[in-house]
PDB file of N, CA and C in Angstrom:
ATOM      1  N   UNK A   1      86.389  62.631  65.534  1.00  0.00           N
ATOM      2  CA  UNK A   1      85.427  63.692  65.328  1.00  0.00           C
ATOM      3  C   UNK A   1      85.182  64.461  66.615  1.00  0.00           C
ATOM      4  N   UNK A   2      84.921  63.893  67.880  1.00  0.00           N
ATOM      5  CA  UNK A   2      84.711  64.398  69.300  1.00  0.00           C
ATOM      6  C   UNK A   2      85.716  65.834  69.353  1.00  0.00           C
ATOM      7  N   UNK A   3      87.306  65.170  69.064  1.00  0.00           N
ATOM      8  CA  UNK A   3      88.694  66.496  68.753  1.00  0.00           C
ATOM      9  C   UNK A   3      88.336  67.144  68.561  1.00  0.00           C
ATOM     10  N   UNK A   4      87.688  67.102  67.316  1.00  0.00           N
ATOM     11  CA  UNK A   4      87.373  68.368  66.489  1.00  0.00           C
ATOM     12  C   UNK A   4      86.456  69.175  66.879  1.00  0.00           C
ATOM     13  N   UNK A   5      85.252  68.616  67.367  1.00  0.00           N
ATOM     14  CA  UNK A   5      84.455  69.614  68.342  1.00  0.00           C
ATOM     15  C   UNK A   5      85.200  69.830  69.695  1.00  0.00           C
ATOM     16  N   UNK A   6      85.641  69.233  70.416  1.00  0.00           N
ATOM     17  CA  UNK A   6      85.864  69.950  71.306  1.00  0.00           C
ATOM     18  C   UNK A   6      87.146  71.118  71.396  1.00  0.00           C
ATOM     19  N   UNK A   7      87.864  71.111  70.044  1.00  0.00           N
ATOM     20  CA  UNK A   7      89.139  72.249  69.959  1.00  0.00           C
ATOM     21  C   UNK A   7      88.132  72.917  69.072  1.00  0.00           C
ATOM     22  N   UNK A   8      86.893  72.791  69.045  1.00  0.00           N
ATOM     23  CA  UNK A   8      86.243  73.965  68.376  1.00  0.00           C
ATOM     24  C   UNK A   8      85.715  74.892  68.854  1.00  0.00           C
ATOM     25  N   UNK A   9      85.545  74.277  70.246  1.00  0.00           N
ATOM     26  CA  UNK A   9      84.531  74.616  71.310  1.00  0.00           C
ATOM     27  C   UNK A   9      85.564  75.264  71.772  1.00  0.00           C
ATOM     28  N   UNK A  10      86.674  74.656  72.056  1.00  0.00           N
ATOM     29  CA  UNK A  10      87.661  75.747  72.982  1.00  0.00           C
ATOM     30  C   UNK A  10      88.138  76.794  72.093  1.00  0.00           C
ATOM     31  N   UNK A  11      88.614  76.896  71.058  1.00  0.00           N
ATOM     32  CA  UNK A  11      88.461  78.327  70.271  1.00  0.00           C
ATOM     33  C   UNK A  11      87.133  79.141  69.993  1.00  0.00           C
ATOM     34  N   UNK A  12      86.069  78.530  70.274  1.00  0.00           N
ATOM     35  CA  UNK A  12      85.487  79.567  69.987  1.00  0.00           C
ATOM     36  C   UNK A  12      85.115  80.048  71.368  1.00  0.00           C
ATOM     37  N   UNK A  13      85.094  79.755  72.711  1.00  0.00           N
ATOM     38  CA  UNK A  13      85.515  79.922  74.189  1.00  0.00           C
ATOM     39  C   UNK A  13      86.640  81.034  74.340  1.00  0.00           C
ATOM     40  N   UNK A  14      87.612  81.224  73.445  1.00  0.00           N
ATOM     41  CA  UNK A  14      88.971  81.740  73.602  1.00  0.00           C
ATOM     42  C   UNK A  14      88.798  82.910  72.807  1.00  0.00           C
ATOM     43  N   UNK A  15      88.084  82.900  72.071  1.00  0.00           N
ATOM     44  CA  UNK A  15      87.956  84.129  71.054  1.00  0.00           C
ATOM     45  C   UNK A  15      87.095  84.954  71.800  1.00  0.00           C
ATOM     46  N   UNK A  16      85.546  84.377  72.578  1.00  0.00           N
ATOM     47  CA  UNK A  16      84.820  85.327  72.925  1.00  0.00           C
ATOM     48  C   UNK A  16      85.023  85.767  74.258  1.00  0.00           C
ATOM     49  N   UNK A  17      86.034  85.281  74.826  1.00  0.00           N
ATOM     50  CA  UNK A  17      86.805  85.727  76.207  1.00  0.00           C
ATOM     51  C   UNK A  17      87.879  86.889  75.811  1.00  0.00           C
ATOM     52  N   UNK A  18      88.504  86.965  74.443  1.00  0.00           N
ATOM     53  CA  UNK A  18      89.271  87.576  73.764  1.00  0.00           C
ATOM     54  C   UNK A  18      88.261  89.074  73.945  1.00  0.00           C
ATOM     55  N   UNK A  19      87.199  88.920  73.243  1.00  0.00           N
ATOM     56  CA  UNK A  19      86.758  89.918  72.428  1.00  0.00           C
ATOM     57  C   UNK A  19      85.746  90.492  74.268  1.00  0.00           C
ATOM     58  N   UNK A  20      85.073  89.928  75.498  1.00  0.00           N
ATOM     59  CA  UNK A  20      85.084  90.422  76.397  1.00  0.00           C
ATOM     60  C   UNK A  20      85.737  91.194  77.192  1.00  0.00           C
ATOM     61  N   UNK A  21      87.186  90.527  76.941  1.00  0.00           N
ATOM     62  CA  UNK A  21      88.593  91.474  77.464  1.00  0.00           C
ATOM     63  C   UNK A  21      88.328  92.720  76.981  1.00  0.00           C
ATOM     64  N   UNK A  22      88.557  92.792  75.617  1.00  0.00           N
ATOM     65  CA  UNK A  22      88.741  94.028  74.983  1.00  0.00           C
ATOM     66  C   UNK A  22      87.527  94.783  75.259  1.00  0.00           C
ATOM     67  N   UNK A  23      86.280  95.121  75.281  1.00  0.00           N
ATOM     68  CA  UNK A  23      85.052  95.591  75.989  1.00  0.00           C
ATOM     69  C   UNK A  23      85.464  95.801  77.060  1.00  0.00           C
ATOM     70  N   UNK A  24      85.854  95.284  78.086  1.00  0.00           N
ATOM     71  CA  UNK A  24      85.973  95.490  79.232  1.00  0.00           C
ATOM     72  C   UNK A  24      86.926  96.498  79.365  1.00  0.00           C
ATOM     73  N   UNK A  25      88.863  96.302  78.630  1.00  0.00           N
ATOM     74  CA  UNK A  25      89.426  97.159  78.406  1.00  0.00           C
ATOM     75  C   UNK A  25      88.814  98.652  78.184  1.00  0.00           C
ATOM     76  N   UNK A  26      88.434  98.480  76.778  1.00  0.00           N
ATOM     77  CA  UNK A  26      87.460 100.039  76.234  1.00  0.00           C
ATOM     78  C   UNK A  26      87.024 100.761  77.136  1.00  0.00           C
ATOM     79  N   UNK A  27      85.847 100.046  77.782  1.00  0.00           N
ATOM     80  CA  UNK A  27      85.252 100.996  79.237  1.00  0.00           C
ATOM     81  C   UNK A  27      86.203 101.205  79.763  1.00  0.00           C
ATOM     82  N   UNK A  28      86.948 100.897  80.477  1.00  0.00           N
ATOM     83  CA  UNK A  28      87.403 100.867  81.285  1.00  0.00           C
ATOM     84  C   UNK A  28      88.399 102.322  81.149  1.00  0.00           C
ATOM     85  N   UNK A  29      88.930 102.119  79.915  1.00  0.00           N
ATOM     86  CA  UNK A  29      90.029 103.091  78.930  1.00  0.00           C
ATOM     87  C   UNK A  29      88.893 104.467  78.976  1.00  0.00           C
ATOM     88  N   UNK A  30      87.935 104.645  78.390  1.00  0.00           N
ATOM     89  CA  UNK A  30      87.143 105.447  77.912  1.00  0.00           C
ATOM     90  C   UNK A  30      86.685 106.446  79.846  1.00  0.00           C
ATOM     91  N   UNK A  31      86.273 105.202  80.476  1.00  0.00           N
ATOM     92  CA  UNK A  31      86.146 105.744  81.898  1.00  0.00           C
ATOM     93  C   UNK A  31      87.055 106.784  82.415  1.00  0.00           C
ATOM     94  N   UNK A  32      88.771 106.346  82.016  1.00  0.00           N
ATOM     95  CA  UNK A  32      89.318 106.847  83.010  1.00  0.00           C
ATOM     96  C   UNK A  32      90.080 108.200  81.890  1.00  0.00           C
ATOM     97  N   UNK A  33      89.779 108.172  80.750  1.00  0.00           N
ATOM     98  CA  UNK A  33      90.301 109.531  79.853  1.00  0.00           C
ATOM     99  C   UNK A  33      88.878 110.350  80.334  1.00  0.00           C
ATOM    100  N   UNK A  34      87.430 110.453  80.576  1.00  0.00           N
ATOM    101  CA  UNK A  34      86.577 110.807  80.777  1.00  0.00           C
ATOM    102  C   UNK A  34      86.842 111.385  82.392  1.00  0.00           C
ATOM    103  N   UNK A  35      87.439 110.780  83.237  1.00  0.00           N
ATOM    104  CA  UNK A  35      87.741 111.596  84.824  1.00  0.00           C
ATOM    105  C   UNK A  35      88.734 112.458  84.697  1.00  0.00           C
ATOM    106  N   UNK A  36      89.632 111.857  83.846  1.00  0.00           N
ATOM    107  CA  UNK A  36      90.550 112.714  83.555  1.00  0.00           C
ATOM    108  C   UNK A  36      90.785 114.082  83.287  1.00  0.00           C
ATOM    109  N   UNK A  37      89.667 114.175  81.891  1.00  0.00           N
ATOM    110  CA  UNK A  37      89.459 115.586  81.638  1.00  0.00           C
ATOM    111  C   UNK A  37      88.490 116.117  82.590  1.00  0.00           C
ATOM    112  N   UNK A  38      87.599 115.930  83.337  1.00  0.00           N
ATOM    113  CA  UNK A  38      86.655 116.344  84.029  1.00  0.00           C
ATOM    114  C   UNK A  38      87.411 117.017  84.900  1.00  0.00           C
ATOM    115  N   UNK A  39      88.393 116.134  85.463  1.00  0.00           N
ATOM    116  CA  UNK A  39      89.546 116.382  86.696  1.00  0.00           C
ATOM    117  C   UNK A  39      89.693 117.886  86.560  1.00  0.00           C
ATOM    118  N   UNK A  40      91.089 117.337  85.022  1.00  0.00           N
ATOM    119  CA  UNK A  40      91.726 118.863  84.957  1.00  0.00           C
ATOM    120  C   UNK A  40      90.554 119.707  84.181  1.00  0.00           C
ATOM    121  N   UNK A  41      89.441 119.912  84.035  1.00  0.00           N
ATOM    122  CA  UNK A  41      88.315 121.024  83.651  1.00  0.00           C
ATOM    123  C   UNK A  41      88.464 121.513  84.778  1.00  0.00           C
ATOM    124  N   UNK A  42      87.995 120.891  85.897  1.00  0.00           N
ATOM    125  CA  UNK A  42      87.330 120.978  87.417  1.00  0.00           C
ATOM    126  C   UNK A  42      88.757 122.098  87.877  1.00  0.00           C
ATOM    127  N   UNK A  43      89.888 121.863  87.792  1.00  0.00           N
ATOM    128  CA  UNK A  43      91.185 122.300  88.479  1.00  0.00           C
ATOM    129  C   UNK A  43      91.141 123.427  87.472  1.00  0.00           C
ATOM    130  N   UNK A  44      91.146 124.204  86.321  1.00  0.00           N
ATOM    131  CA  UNK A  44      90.751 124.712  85.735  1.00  0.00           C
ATOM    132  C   UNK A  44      89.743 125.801  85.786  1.00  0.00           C
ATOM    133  N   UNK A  45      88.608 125.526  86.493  1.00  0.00           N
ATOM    134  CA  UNK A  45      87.359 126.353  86.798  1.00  0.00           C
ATOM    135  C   UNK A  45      87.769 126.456  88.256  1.00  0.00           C
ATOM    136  N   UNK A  46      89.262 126.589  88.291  1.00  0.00           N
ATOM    137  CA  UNK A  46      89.421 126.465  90.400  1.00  0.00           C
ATOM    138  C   UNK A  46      88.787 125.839  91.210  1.00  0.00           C
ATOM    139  N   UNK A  47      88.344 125.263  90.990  1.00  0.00           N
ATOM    140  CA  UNK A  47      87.923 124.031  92.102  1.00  0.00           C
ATOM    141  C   UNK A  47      88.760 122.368  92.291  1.00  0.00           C
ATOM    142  N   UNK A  48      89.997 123.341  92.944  1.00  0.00           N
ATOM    143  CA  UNK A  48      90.515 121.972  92.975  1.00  0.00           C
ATOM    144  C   UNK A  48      90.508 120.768  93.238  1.00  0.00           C
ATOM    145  N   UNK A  49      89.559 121.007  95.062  1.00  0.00           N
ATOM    146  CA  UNK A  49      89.328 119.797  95.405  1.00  0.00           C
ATOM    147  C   UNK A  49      88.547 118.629  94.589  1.00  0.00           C
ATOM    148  N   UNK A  50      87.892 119.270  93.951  1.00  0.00           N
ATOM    149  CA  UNK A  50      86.920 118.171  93.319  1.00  0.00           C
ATOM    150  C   UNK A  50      87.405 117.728  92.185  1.00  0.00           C
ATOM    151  N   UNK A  51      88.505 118.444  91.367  1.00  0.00           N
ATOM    152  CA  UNK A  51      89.355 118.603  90.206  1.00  0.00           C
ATOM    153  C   UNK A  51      90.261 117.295  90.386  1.00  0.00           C
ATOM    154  N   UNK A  52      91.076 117.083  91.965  1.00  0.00           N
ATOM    155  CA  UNK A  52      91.611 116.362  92.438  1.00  0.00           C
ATOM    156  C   UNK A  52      91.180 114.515  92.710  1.00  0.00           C
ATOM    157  N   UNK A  53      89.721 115.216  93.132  1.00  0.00           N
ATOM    158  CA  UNK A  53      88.792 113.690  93.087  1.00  0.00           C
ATOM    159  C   UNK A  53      88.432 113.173  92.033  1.00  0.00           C
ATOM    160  N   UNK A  54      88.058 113.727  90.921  1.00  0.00           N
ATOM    161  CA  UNK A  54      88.391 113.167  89.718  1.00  0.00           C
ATOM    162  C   UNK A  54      89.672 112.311  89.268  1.00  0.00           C
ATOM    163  N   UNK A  55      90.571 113.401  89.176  1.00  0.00           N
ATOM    164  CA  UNK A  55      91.372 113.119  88.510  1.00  0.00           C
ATOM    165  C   UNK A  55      92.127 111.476  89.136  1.00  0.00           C
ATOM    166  N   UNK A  56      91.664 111.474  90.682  1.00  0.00           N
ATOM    167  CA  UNK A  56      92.013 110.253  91.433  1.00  0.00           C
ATOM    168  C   UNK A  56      91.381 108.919  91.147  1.00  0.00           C
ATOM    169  N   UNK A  57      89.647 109.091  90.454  1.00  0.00           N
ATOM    170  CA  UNK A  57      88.872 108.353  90.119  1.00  0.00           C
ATOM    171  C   UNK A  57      89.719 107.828  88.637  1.00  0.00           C
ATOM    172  N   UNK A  58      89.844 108.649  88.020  1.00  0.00           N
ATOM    173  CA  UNK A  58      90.951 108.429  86.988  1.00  0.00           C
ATOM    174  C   UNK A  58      91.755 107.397  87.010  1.00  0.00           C
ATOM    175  N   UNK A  59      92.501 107.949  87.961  1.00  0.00           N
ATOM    176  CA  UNK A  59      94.108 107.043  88.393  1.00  0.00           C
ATOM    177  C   UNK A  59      93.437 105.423  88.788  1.00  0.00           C
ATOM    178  N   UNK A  60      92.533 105.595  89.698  1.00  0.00           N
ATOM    179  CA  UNK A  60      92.236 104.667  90.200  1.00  0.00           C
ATOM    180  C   UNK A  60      91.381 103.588  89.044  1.00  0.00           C
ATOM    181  N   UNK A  61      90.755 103.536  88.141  1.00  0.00           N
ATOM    182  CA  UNK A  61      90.572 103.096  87.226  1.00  0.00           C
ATOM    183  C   UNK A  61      91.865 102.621  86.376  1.00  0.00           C
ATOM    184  N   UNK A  62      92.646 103.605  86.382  1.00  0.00           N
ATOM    185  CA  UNK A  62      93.979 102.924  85.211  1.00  0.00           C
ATOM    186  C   UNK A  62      94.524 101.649  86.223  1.00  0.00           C
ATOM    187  N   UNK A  63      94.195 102.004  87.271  1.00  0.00           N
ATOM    188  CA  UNK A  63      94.992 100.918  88.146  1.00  0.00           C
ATOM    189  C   UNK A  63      93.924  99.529  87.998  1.00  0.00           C
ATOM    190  N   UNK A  64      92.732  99.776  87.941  1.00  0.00           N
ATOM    191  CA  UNK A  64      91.929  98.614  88.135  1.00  0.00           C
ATOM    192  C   UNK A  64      92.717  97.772  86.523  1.00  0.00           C
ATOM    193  N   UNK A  65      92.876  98.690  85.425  1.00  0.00           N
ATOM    194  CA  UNK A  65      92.932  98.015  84.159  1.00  0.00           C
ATOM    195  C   UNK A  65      94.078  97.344  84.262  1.00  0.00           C
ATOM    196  N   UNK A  66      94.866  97.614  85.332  1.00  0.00           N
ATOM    197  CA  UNK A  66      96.416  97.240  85.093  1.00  0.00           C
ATOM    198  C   UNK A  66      95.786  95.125  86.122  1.00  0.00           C
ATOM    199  N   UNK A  67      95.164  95.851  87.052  1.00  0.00           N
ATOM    200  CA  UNK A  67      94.560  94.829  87.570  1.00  0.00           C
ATOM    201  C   UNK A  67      94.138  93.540  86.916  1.00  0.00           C
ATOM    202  N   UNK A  68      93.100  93.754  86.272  1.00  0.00           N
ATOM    203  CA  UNK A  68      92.162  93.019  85.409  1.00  0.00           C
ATOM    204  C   UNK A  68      93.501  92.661  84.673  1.00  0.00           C
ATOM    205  N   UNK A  69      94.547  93.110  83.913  1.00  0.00           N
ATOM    206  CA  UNK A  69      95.511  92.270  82.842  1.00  0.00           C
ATOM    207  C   UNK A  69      96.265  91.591  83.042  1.00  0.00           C
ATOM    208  N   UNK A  70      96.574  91.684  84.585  1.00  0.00           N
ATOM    209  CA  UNK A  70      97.487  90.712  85.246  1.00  0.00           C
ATOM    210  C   UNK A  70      96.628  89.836  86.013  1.00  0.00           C
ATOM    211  N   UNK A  71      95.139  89.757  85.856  1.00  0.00           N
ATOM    212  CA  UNK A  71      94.227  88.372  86.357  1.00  0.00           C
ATOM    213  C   UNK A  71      94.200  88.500  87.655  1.00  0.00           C
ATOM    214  N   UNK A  72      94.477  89.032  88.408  1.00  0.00           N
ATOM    215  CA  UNK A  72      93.677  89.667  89.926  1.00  0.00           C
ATOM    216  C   UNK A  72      92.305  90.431  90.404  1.00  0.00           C
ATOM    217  N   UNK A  73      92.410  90.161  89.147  1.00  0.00           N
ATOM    218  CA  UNK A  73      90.353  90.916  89.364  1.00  0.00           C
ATOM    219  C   UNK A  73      89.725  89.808  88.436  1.00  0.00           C
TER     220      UNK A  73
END
């Protein structure tokens, strides 16, 4: 009986680490399509520099996600 709770305990451990990932993903996803367009708006209304800093905040977010999936963050 102990088995059984404790491979219960670890699936249900595994699922809600599952379903944190994916939250975390989302933001993360949602963050960096959100600099994105701001970016190219910003480059757009000629203001590049700041068009540029966006769009870097962007990048730099896709990179954190690439981060976080390979378990370095």
């Amino acid at each position: 009986m102990e088995e059984v709770l404790i491979n219960t305990e670890r699936f249900n451990s595994e699922i809600s680490k599952k379903i944190f990932d994916a939250i975390i993903y989302i933001l993360l996803f949602a963050f960096a399509v959100i600099m994105v367009v701001v970016g190219v708006s910003h480059v757009m209304a000629a203001s590049l520099f700041s068009g540029a800093f966006y769009f870097l905040i962007g990048i730099a977010d896709i990179v954190l996600m690439a981060l976080y999936r390979r378990g370095e963050l």
